[in-house]
Protein backbone atom coordinates (compact mmCIF):
# COMPACT_ATOMS: atom_id res chain seq x y z
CA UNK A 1 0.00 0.00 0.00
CA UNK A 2 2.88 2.02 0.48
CA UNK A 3 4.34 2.34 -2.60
CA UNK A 4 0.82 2.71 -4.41
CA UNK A 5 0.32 5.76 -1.86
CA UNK A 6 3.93 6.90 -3.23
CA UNK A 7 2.94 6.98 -6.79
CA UNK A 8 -0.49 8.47 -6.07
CA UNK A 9 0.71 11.25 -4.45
CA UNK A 10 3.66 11.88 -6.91
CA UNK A 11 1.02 12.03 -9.41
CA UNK A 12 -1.11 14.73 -7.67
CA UNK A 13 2.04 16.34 -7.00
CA UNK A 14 1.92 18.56 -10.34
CA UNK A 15 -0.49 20.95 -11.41
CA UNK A 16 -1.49 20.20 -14.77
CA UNK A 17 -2.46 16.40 -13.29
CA UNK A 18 -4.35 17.87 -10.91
CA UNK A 19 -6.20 20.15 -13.67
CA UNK A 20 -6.83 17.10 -15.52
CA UNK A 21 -8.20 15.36 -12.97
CA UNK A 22 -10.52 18.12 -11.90
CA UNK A 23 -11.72 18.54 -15.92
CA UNK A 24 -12.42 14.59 -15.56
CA UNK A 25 -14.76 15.04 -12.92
CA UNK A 26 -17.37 16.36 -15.08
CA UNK A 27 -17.59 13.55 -17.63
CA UNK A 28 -15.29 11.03 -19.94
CA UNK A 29 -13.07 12.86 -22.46
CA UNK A 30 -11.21 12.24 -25.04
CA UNK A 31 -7.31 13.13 -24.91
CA UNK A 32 -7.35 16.00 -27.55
CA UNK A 33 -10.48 17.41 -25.45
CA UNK A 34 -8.39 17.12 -22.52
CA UNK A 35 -5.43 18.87 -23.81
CA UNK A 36 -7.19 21.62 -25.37
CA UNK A 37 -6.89 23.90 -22.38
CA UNK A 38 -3.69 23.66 -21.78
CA UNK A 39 -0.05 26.01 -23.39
CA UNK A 40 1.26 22.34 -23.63
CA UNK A 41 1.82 20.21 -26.81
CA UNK A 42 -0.56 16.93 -27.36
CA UNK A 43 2.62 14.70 -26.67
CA UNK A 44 3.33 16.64 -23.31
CA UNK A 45 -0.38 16.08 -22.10
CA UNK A 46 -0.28 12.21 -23.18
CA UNK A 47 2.71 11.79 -21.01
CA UNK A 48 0.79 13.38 -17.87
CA UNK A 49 -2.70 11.41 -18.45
CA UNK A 50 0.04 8.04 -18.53
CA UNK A 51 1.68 9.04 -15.17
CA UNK A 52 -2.27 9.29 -13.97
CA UNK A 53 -3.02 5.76 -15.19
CA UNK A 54 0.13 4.21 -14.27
CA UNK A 55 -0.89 5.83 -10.57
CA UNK A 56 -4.46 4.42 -11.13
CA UNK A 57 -6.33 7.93 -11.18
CA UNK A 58 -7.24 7.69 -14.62
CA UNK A 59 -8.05 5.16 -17.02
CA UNK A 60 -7.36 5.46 -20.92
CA UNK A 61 -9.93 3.86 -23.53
CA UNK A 62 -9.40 3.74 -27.12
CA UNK A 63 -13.07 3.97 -28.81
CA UNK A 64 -12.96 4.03 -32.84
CA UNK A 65 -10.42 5.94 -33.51
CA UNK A 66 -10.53 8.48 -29.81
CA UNK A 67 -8.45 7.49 -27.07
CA UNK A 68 -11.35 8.23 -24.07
CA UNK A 69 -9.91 9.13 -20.12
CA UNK A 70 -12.09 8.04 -17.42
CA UNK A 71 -10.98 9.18 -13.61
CA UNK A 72 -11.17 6.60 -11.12
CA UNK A 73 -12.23 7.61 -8.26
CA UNK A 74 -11.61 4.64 -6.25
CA UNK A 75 -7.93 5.49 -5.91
CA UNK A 76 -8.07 8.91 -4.83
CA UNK A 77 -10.72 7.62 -2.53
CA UNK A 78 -7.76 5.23 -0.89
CA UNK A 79 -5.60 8.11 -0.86
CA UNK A 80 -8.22 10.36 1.28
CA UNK A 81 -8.75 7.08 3.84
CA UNK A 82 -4.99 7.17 4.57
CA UNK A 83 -4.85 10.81 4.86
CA UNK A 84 -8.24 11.30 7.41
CA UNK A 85 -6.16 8.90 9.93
CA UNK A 86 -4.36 12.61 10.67
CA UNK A 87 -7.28 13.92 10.75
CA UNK A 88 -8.85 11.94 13.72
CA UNK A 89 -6.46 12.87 15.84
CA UNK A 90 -7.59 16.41 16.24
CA UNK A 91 -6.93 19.46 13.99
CA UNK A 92 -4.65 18.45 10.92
CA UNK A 93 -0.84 19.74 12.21
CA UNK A 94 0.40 20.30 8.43
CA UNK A 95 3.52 20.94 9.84
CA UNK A 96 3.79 18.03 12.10
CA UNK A 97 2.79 15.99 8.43
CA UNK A 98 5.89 17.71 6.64
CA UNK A 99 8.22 16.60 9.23
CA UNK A 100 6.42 12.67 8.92
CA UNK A 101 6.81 12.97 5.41
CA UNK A 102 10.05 14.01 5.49
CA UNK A 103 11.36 11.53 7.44
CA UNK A 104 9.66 8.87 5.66
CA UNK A 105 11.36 9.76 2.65
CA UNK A 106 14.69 10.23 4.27
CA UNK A 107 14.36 6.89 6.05
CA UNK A 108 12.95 5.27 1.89
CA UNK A 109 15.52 3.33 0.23
């Protein structure tokens, strides 16, 4: 679970993921819809939605001749479970989190 935790959260780590993920909300796209908004090239877009189905946030479609994205919302769901056990102990210390992130990627081989 770890590791899976690592990758999601590397993913929402950049912006233009998290865009995309927030325009996939709304409904299926395809990848040229999906790239449309962005000052990025088609190729630079691709690369981001695979990083978001590698990570299991997204999944990728090919229908006729469109290549459809799809979020998945179970993962992020997983993601929000691990982070609410901070929340239960009180108020959400972001600083006490940096420091426990930190160290567990210090302490990561």
């Amino acid at each position: 679970m770890t590791q899976q935790l690592d990758i999601v959260f590397s993913a929402l780590a950049d912006p233009t993921r998290r865009a995309i993920l927030s325009m996939l909300l709304e409904d299926d796209m395809a990848v040229t819809d999906v790239a449309e908004p962005f000052d990025i090239s088609l190729a630079a877009v691709s690369k981001h939605l695979g990083i978001l189905t590698a990570a299991g946030l997204v999944s990728q479609e090919k229908r006729g001749r469109v290549k459809w994205c799809k979020l998945e919302p179970d993962t992020l769901r997983e993601a929000s479970v691990w982070m609410q056990g901070f929340g239960q102990m009180g108020g959400l210390d972001l600083d006490a989190f940096e420091r426990f992130l930190s160290a567990e990627l210090r302490d990561t081989p």
